[in-house]
PDB file of N, CA and C in Angstrom:
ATOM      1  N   UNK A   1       0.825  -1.190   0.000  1.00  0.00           N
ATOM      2  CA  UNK A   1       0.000   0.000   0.000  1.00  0.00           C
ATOM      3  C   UNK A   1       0.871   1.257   0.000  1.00  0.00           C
ATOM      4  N   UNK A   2       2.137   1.007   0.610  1.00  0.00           N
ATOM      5  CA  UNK A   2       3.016   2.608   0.730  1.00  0.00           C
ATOM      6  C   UNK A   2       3.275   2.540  -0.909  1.00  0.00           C
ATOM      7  N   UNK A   3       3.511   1.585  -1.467  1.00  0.00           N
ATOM      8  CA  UNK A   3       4.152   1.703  -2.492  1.00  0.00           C
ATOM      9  C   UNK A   3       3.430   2.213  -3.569  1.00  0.00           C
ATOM     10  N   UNK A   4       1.835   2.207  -3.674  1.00  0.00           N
ATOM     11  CA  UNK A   4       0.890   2.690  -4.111  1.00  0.00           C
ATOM     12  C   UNK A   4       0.738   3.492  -3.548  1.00  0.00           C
ATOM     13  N   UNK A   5       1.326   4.165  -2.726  1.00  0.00           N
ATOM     14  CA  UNK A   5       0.926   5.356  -2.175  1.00  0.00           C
ATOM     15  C   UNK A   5       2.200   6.802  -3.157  1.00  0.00           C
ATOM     16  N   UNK A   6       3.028   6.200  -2.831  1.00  0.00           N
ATOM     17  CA  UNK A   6       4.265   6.824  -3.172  1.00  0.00           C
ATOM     18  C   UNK A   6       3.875   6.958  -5.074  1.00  0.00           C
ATOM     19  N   UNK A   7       3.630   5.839  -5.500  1.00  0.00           N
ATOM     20  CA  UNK A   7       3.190   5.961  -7.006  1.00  0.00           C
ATOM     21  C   UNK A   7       2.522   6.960  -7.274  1.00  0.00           C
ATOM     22  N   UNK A   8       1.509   7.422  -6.721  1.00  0.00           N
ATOM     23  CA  UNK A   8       0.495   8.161  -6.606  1.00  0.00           C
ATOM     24  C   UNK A   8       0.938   9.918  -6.175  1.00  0.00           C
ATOM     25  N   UNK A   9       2.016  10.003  -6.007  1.00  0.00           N
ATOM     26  CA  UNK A   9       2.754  11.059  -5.291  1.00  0.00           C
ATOM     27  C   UNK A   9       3.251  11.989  -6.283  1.00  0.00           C
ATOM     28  N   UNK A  10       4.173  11.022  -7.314  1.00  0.00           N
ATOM     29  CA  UNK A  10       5.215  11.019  -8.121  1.00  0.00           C
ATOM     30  C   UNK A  10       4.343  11.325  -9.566  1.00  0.00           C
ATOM     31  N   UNK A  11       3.059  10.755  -9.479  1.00  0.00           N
ATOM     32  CA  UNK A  11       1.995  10.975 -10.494  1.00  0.00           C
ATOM     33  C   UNK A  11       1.982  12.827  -9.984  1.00  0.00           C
ATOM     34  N   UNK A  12       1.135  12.791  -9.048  1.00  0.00           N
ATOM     35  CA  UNK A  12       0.842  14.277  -8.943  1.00  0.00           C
ATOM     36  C   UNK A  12       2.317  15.278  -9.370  1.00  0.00           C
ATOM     37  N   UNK A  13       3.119  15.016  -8.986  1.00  0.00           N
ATOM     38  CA  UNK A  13       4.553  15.940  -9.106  1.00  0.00           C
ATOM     39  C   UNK A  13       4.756  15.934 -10.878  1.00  0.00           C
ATOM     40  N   UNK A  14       4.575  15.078 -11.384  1.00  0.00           N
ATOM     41  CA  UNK A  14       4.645  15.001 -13.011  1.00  0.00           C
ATOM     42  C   UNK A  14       3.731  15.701 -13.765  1.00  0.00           C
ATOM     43  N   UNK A  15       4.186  16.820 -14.378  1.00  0.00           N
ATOM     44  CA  UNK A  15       3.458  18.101 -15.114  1.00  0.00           C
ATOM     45  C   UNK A  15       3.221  17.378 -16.404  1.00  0.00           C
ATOM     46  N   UNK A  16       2.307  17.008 -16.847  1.00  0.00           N
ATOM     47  CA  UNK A  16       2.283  16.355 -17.898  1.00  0.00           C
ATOM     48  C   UNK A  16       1.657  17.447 -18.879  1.00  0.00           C
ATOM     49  N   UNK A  17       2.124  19.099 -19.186  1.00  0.00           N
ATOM     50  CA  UNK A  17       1.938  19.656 -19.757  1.00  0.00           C
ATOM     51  C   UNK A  17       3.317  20.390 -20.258  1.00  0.00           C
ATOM     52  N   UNK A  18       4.103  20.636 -19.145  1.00  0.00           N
ATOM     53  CA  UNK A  18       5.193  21.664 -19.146  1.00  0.00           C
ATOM     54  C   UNK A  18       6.201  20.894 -19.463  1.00  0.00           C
ATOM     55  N   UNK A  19       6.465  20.030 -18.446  1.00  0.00           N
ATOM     56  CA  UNK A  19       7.633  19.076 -18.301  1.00  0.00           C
ATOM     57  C   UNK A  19       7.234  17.592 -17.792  1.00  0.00           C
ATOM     58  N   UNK A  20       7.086  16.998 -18.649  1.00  0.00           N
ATOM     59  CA  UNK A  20       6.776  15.517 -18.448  1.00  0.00           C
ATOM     60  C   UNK A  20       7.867  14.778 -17.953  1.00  0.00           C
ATOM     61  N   UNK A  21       7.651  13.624 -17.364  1.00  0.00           N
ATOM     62  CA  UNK A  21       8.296  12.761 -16.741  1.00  0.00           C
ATOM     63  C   UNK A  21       8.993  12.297 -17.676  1.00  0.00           C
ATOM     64  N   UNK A  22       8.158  11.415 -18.544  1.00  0.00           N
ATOM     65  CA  UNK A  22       8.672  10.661 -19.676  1.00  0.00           C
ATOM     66  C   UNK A  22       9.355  11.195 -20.763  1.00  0.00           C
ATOM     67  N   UNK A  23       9.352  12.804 -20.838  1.00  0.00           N
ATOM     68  CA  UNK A  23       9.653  13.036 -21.778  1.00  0.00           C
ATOM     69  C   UNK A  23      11.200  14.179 -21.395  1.00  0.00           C
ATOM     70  N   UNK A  24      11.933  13.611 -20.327  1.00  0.00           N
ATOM     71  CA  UNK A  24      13.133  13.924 -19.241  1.00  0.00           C
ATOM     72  C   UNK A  24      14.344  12.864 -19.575  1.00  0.00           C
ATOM     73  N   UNK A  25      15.556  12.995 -20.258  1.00  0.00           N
ATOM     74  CA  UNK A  25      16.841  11.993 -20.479  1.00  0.00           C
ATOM     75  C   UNK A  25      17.757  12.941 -19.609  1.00  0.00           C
ATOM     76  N   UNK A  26      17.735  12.622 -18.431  1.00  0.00           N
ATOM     77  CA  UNK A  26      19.080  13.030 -17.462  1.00  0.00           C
ATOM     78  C   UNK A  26      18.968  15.059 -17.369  1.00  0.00           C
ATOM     79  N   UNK A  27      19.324  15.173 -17.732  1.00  0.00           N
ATOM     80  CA  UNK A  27      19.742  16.575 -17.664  1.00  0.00           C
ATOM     81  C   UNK A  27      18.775  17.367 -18.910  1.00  0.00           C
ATOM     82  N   UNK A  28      18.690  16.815 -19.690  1.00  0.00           N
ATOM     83  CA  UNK A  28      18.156  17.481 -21.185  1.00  0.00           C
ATOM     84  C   UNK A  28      16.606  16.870 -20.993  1.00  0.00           C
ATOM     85  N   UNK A  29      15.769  17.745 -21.507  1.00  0.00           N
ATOM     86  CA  UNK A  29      14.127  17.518 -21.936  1.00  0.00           C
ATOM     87  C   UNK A  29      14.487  17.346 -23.265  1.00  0.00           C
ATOM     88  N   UNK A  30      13.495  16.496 -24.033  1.00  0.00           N
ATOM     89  CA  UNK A  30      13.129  16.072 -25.521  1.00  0.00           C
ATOM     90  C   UNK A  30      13.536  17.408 -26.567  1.00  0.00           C
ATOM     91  N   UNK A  31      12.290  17.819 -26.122  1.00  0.00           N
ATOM     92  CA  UNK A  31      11.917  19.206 -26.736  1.00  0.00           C
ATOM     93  C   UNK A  31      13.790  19.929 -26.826  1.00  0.00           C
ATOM     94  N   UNK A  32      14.542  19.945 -25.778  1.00  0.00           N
ATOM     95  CA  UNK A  32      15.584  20.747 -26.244  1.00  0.00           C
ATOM     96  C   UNK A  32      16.440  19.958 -26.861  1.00  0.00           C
ATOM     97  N   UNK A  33      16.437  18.458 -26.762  1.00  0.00           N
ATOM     98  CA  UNK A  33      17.200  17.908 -27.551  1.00  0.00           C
ATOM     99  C   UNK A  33      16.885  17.805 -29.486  1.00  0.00           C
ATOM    100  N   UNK A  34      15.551  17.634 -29.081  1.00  0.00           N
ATOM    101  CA  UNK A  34      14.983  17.818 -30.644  1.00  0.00           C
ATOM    102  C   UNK A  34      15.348  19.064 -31.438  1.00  0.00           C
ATOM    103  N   UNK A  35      15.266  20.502 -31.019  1.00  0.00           N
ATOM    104  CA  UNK A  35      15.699  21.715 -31.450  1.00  0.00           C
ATOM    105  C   UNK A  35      17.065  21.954 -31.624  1.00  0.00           C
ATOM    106  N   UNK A  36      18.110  20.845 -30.920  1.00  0.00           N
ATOM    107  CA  UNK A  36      19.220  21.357 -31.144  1.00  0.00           C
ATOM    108  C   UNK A  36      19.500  20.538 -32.303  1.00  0.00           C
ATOM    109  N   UNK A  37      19.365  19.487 -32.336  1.00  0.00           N
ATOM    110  CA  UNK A  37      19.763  18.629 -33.480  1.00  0.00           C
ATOM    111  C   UNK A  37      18.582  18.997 -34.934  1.00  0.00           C
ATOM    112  N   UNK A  38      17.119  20.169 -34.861  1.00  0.00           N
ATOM    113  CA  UNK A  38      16.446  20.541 -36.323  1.00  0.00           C
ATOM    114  C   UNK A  38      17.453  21.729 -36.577  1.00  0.00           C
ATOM    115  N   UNK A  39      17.399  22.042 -37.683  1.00  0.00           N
ATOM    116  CA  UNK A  39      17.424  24.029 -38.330  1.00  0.00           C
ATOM    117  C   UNK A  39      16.338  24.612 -37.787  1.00  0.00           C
ATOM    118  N   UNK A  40      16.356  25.815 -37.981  1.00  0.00           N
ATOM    119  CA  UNK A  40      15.200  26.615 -36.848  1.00  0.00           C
ATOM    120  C   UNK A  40      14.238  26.242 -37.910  1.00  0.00           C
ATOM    121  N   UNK A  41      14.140  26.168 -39.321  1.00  0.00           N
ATOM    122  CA  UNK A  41      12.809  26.300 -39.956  1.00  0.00           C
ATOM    123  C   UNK A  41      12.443  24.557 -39.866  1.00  0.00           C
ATOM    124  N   UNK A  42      13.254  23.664 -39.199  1.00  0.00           N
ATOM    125  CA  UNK A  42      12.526  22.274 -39.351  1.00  0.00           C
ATOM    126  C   UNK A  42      11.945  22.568 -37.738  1.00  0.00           C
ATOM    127  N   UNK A  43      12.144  23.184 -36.776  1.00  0.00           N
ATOM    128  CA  UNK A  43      12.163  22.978 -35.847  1.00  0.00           C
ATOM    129  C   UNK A  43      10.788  23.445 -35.679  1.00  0.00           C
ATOM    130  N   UNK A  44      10.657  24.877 -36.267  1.00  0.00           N
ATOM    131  CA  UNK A  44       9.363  25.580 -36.574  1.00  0.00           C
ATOM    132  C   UNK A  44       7.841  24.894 -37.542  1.00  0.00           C
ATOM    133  N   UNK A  45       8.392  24.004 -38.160  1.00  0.00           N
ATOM    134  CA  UNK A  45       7.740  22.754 -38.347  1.00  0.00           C
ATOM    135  C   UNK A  45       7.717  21.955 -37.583  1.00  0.00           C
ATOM    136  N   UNK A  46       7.998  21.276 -36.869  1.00  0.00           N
ATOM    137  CA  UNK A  46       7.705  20.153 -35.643  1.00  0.00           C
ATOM    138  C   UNK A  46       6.930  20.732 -34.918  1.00  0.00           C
ATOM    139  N   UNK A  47       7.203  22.102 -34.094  1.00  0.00           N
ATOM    140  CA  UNK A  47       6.343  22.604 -33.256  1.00  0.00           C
ATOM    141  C   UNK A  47       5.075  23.072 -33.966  1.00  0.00           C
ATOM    142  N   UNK A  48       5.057  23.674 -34.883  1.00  0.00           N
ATOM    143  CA  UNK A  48       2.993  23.920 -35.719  1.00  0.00           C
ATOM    144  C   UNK A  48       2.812  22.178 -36.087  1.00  0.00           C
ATOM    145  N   UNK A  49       3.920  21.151 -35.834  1.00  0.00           N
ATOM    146  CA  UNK A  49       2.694  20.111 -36.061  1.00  0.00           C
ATOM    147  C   UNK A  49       1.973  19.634 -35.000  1.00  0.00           C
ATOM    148  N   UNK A  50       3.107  19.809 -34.196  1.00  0.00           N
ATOM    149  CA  UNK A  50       2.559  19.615 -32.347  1.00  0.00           C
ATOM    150  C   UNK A  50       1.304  20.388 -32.294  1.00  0.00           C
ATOM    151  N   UNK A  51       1.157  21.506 -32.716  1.00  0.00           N
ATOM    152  CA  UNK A  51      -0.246  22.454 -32.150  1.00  0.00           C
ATOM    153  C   UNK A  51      -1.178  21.925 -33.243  1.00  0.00           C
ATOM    154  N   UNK A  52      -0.725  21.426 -34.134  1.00  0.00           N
ATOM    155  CA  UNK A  52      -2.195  20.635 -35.460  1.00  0.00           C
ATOM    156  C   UNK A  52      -2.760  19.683 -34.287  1.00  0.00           C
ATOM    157  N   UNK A  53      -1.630  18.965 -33.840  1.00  0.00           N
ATOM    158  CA  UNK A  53      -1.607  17.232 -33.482  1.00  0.00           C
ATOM    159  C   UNK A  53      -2.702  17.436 -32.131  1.00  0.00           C
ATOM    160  N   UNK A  54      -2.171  18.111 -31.403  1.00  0.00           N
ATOM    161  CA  UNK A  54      -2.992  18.284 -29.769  1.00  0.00           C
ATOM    162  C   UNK A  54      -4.406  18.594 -30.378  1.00  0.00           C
ATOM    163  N   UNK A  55      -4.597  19.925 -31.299  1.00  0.00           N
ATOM    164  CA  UNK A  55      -5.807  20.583 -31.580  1.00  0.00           C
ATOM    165  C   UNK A  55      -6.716  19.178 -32.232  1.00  0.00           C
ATOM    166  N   UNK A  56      -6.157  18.808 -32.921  1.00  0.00           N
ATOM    167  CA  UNK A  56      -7.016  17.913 -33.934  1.00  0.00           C
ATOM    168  C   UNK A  56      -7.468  16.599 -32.787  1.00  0.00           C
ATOM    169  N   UNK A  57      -6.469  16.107 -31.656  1.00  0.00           N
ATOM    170  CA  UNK A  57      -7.544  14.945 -31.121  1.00  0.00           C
ATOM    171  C   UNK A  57      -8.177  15.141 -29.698  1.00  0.00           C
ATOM    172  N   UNK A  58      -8.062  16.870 -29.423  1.00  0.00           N
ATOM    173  CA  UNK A  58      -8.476  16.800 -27.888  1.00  0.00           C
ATOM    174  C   UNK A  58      -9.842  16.280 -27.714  1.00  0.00           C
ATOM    175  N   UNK A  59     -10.619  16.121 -28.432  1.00  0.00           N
ATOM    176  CA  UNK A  59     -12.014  15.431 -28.678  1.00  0.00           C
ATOM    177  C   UNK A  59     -12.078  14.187 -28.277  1.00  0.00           C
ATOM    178  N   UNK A  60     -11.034  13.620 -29.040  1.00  0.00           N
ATOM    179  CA  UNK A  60     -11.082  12.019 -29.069  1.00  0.00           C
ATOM    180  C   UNK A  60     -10.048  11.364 -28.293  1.00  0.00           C
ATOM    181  N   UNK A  61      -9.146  12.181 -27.501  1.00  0.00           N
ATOM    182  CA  UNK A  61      -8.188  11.269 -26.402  1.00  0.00           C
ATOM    183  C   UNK A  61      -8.136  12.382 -25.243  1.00  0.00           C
ATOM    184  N   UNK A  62      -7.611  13.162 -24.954  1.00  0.00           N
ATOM    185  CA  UNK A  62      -7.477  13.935 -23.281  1.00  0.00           C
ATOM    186  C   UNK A  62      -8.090  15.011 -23.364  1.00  0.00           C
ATOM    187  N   UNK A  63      -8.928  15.363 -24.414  1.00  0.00           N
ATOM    188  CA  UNK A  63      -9.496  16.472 -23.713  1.00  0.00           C
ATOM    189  C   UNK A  63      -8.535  17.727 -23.376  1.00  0.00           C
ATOM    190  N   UNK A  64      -9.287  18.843 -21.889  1.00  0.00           N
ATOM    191  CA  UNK A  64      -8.528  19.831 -21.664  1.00  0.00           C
ATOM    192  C   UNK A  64      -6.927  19.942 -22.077  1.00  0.00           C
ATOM    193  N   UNK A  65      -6.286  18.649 -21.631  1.00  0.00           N
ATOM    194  CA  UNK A  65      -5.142  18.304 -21.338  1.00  0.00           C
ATOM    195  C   UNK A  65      -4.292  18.831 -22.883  1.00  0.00           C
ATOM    196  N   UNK A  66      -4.958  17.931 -23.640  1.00  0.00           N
ATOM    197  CA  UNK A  66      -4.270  17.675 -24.891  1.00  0.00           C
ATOM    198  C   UNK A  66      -4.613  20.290 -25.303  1.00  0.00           C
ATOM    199  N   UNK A  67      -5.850  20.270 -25.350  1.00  0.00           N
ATOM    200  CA  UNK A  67      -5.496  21.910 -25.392  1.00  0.00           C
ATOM    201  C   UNK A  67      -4.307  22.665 -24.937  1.00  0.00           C
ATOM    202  N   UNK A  68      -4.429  22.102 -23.444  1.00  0.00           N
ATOM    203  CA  UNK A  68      -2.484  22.669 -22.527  1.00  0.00           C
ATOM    204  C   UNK A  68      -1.715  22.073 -23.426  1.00  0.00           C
ATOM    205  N   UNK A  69      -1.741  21.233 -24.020  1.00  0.00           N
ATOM    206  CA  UNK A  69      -0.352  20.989 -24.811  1.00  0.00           C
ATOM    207  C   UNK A  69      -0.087  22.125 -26.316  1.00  0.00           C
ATOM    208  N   UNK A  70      -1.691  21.817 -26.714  1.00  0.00           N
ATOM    209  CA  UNK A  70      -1.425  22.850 -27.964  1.00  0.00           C
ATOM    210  C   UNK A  70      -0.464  24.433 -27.415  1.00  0.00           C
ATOM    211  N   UNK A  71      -1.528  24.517 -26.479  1.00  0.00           N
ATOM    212  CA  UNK A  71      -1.248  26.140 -26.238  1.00  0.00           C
ATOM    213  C   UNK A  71       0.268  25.981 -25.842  1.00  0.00           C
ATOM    214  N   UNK A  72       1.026  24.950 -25.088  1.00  0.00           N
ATOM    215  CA  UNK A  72       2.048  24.870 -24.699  1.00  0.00           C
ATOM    216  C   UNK A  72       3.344  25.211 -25.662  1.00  0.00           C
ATOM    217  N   UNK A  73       2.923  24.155 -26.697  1.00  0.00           N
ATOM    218  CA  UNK A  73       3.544  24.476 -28.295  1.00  0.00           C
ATOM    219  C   UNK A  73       3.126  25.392 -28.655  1.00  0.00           C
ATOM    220  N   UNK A  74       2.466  26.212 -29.038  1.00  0.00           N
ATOM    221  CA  UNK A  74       2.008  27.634 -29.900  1.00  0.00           C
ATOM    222  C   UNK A  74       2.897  28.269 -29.139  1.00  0.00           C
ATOM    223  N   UNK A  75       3.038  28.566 -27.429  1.00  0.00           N
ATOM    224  CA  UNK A  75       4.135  29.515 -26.908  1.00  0.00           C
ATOM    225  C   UNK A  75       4.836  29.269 -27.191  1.00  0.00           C
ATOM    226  N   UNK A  76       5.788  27.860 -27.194  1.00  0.00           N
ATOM    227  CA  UNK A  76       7.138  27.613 -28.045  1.00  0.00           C
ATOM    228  C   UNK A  76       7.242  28.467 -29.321  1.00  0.00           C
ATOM    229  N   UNK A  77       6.534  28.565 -30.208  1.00  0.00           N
ATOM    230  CA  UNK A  77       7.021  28.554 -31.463  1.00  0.00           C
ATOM    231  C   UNK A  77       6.722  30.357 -31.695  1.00  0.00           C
ATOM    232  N   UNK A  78       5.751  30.816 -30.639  1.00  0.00           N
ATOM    233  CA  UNK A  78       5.825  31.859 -30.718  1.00  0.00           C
ATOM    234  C   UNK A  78       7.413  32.457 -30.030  1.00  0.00           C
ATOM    235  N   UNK A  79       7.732  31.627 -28.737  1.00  0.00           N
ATOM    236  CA  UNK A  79       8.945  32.144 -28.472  1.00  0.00           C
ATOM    237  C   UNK A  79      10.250  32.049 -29.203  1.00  0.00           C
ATOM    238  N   UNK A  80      10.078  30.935 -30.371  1.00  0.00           N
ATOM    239  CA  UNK A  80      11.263  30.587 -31.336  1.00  0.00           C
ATOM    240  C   UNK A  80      11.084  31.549 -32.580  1.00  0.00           C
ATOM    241  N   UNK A  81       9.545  32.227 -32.477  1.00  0.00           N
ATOM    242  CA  UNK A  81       9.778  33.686 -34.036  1.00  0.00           C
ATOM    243  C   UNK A  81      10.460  35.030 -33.242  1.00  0.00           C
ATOM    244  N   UNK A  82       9.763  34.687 -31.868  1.00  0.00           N
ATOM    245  CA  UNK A  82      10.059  35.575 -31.492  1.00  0.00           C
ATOM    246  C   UNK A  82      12.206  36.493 -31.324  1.00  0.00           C
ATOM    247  N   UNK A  83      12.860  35.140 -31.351  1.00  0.00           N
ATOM    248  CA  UNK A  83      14.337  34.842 -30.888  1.00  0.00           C
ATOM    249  C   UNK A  83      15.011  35.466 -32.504  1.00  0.00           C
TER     250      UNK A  83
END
């Protein structure tokens, strides 16, 4: 039961909008590893597909959630025209 308890802990602490658990390799997040290794204009493509991808299934898989992600990506890419 602690151990299901503790599971349950580690769930809440995991931003599954900002900074995901799963999506964490040591020191580096995805997202910055992915941008360093595109050109800014592939990169600027990945992120408007991310905001297609969230927009197009919040209906049919998470809901609110999947919106926080769009909007999450749209600030990215607004902050990458912006740079």
């Amino acid at each position: 039961m602690k151990e299901l308890n503790q599971e349950a802990v580690e769930m809440i602490k995991s931003d599954n909008i900002n900074h995901p658990n799963h999506y964490t390799q040591g020191d580096i997040e995805t997202i910055d590893y992915i941008k360093d290794k595109l050109t800014d204009e592939e990169f600027r493509g990945f992120v408007k597909g991310n905001v297609l991808k969230y927009i197009s299934r919040e209906r049919l898989k998470n809901g609110d959630e999947d919106l926080k992600k769009s909007d999450w990506y749209l600030n990215k890419l607004i902050e990458v025209l912006d740079k």
